[in-house]
N, C-alpha and C. Protein backbone atom coordinates (compact mmCIF):
# COMPACT_ATOMS: atom_id res chain seq x y z
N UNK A 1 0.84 -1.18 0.00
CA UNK A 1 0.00 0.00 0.00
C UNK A 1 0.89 1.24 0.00
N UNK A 2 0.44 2.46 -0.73
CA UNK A 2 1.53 3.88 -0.83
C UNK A 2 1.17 4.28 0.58
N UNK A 3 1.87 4.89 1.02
CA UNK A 3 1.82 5.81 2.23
C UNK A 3 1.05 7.39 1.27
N UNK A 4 0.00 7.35 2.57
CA UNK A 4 -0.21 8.80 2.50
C UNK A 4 0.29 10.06 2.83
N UNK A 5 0.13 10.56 1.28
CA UNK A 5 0.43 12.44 1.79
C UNK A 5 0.01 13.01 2.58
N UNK A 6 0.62 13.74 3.86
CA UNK A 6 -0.10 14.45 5.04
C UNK A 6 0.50 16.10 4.13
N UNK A 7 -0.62 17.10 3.83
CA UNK A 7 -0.25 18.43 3.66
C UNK A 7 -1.16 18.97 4.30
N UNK A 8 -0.91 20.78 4.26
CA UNK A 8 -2.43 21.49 4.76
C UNK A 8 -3.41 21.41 3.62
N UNK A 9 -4.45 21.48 5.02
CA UNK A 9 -5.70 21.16 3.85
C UNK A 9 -5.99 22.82 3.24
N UNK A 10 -7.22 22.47 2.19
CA UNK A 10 -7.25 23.98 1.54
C UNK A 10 -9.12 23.74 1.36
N UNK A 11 -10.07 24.72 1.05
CA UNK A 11 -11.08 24.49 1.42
C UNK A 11 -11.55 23.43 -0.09
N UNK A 12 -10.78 23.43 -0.82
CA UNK A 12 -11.04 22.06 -1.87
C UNK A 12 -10.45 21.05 -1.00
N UNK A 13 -10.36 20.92 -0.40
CA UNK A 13 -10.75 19.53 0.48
C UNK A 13 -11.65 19.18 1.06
N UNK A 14 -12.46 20.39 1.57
CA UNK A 14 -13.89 20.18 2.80
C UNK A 14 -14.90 19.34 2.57
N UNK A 15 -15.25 19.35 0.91
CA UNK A 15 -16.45 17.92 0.49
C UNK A 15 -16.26 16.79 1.44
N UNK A 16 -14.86 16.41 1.01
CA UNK A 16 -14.33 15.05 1.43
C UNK A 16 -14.26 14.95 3.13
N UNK A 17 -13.50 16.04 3.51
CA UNK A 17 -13.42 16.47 4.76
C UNK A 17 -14.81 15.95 5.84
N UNK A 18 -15.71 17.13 4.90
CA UNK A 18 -17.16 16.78 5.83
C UNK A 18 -17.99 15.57 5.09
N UNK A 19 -17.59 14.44 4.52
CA UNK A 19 -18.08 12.99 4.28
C UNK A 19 -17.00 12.28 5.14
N UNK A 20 -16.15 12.37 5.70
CA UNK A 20 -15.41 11.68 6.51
C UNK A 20 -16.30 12.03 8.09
N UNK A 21 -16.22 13.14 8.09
CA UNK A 21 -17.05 13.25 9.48
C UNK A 21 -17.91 13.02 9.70
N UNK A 22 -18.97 12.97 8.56
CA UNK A 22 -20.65 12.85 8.93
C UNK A 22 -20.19 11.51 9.01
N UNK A 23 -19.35 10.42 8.46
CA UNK A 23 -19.46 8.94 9.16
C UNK A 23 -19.34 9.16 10.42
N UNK A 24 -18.37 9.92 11.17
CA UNK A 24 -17.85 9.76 12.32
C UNK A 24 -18.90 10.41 13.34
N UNK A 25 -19.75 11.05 12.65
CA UNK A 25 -21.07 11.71 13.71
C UNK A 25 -21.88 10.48 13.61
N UNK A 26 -22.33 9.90 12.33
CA UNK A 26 -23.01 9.09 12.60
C UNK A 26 -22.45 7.57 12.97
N UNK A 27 -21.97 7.47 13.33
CA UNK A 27 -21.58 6.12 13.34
C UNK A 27 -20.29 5.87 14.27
N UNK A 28 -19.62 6.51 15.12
CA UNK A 28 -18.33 6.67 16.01
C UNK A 28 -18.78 6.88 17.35
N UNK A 29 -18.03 7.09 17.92
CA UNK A 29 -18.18 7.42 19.20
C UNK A 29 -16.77 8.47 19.98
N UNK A 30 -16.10 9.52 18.71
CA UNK A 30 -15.68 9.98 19.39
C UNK A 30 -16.24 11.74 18.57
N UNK A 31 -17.32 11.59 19.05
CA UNK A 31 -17.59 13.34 18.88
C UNK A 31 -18.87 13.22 19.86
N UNK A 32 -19.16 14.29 20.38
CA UNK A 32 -20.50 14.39 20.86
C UNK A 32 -21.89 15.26 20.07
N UNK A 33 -21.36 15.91 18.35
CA UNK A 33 -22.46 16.02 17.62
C UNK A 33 -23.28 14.97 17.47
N UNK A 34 -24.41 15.22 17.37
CA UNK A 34 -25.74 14.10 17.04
C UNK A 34 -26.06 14.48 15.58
N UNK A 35 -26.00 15.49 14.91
CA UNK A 35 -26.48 15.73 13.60
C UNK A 35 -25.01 16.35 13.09
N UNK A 36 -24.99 15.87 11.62
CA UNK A 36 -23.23 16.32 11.02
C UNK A 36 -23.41 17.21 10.54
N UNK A 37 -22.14 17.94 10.92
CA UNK A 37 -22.86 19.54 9.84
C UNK A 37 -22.34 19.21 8.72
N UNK A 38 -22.95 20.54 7.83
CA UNK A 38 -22.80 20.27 6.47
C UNK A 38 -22.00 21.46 6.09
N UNK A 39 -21.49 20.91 4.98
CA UNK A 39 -20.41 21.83 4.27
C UNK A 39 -20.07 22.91 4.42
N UNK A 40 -21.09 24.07 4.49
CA UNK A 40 -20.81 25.41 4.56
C UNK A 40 -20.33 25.49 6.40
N UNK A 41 -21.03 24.72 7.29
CA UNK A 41 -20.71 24.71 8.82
C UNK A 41 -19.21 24.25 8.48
N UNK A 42 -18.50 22.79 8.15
CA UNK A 42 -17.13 22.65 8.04
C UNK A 42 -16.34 23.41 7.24
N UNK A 43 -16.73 24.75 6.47
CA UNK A 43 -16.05 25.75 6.03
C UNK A 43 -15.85 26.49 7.06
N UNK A 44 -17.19 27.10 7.85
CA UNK A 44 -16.83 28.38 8.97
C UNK A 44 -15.99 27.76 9.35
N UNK A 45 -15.83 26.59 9.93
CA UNK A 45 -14.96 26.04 11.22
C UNK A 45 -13.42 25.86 10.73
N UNK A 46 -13.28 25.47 9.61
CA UNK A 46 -12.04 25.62 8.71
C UNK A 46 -11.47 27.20 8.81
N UNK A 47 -12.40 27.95 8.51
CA UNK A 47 -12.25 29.30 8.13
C UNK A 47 -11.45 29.62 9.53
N UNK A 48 -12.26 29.47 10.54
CA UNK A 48 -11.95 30.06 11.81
C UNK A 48 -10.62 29.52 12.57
N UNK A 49 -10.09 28.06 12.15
CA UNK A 49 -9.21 27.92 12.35
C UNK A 49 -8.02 28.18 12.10
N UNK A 50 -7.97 28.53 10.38
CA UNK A 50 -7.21 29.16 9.37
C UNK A 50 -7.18 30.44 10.04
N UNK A 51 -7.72 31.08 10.35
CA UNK A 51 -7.85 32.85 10.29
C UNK A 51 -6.83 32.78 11.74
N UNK A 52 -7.03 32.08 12.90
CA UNK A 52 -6.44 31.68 13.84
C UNK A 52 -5.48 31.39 13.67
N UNK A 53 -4.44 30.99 12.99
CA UNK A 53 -3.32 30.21 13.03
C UNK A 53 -3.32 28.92 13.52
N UNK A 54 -4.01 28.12 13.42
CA UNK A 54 -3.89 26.72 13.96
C UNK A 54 -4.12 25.77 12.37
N UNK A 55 -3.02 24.74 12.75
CA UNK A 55 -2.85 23.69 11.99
C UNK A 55 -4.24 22.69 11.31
N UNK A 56 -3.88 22.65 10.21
CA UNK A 56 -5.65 21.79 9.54
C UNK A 56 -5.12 20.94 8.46
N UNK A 57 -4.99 19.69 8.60
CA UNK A 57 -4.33 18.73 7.70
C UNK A 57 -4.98 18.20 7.21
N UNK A 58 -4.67 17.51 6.04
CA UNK A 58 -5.39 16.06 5.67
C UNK A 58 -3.92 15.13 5.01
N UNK A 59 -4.90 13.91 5.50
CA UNK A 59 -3.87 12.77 4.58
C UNK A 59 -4.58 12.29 3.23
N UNK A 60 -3.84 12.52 2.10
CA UNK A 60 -4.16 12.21 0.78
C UNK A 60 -3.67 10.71 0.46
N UNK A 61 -4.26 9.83 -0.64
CA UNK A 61 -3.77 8.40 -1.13
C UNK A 61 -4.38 8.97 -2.60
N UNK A 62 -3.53 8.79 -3.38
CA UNK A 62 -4.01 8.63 -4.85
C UNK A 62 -4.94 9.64 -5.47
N UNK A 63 -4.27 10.69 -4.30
CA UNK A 63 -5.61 12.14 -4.65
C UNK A 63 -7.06 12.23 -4.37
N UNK A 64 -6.84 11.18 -3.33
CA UNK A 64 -8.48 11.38 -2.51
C UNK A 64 -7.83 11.13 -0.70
N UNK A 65 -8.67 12.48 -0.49
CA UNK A 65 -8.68 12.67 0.85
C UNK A 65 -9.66 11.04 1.67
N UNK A 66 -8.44 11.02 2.79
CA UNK A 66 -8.79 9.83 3.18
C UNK A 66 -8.92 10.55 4.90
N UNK A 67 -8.44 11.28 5.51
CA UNK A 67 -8.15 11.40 6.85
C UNK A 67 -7.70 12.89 6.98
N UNK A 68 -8.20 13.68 8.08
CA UNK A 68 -7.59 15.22 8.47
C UNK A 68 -7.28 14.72 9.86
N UNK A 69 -6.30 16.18 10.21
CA UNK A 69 -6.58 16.20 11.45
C UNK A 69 -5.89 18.01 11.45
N UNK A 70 -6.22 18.54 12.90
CA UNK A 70 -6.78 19.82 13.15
C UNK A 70 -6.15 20.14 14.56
N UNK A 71 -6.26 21.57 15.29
CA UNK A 71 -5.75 21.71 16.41
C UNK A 71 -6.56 23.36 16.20
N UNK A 72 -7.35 23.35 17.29
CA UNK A 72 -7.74 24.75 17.38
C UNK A 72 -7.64 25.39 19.07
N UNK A 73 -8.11 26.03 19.49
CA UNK A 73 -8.12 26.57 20.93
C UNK A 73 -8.48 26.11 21.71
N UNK A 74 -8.41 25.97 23.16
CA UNK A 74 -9.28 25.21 24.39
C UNK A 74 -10.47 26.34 24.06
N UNK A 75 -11.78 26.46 24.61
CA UNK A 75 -11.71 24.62 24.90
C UNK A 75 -12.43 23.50 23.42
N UNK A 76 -12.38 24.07 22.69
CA UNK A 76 -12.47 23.61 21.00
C UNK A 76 -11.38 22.30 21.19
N UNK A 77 -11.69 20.74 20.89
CA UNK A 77 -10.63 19.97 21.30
C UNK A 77 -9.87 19.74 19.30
N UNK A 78 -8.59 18.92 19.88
CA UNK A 78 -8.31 18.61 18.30
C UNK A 78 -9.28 17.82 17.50
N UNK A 79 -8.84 17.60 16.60
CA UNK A 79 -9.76 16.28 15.63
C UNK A 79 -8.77 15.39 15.17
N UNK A 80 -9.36 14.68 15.12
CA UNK A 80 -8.85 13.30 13.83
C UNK A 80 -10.11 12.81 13.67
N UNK A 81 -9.90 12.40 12.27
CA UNK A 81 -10.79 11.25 11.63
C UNK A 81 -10.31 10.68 10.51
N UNK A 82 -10.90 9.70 10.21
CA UNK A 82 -10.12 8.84 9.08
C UNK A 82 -11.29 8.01 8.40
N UNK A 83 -11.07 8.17 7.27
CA UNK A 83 -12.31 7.43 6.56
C UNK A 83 -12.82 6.16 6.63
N UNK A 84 -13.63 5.89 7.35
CA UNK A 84 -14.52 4.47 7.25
C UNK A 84 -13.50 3.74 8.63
N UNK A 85 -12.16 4.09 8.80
CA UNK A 85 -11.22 2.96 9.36
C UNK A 85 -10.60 2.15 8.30
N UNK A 86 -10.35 2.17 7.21
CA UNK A 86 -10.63 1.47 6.31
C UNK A 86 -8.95 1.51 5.79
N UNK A 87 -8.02 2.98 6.29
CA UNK A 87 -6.50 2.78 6.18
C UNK A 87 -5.89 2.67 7.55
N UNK A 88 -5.97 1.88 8.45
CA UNK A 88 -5.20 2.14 9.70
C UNK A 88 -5.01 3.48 10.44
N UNK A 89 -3.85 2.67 11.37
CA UNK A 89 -3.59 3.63 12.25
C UNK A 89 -2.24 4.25 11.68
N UNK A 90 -1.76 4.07 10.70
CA UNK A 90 -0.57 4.64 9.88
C UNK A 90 -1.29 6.27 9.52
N UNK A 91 -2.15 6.01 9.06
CA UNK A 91 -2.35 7.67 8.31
C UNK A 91 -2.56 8.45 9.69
N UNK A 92 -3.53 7.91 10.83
CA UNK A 92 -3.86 8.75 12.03
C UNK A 92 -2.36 8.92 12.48
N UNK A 93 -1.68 8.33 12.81
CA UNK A 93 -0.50 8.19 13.66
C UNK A 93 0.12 9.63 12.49
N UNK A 94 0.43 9.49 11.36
CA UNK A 94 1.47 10.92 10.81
C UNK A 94 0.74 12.00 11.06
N UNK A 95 -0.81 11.92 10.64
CA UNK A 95 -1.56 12.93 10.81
C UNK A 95 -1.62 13.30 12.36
N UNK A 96 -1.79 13.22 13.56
CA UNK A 96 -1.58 13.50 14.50
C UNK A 96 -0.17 14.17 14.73
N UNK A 97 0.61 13.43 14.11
CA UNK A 97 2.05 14.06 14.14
C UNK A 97 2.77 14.89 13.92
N UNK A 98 1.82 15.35 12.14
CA UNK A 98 2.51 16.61 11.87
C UNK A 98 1.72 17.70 12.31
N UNK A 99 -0.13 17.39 12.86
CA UNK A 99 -0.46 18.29 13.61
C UNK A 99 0.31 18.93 14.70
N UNK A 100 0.67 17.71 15.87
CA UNK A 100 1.30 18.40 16.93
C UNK A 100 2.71 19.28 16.44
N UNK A 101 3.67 18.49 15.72
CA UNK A 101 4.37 19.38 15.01
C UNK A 101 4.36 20.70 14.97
N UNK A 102 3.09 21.36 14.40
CA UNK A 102 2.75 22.52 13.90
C UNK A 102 2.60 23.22 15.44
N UNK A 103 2.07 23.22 16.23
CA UNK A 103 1.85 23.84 17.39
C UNK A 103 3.11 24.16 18.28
């Protein structure tokens, strides 16, 4: 399997971005949303993190976003998510990494 690209994300990523999460709202157990927001909501929140200076990644495979991860202010916690589970803990593990990195 290629290892994934971890870069910053850019808001042509957010489609993918917010279909990774609405799995993880619906179907995970590590967020406490009950309804996923939708696109334009994972833009503000992009936006606001960007405008902030805080780190907003994703991990790419073959030019499809598979996994982000994020770091914004207390008490706003980080993120990770990763699509379906479906690439390991390899993509979470860099993605976490070059988040903390950034901070």
């Amino acid at each position: 399997m290629s290892t994934p690209e971890i870069r910053p994300a850019t808001e042509a990523d957010l489609p993918s971005v917010t279909e990774i999460y609405e799995h993880a709202v619906r179907y995970g157990t590590a967020t406490f949303e009950l309804i996923p927001p939708d696109l334009a909501e994972m833009t503000r929140r992009f936006r606001a993190l960007m405008d902030g200076g805080f780190p907003y990644l994703v991990a790419s495979l073959e030019g499809r976003v598979i996994g982000y991860a994020y770091a914004g202010p207390v008490p706003a916690a980080a993120g990770l998510s990763l699509h379906g589970g479906e690439f390991g803990l390899s993509a979470a593990r860099r993605s976490t990494a070059a988040a903390s990195a950034c901070c």
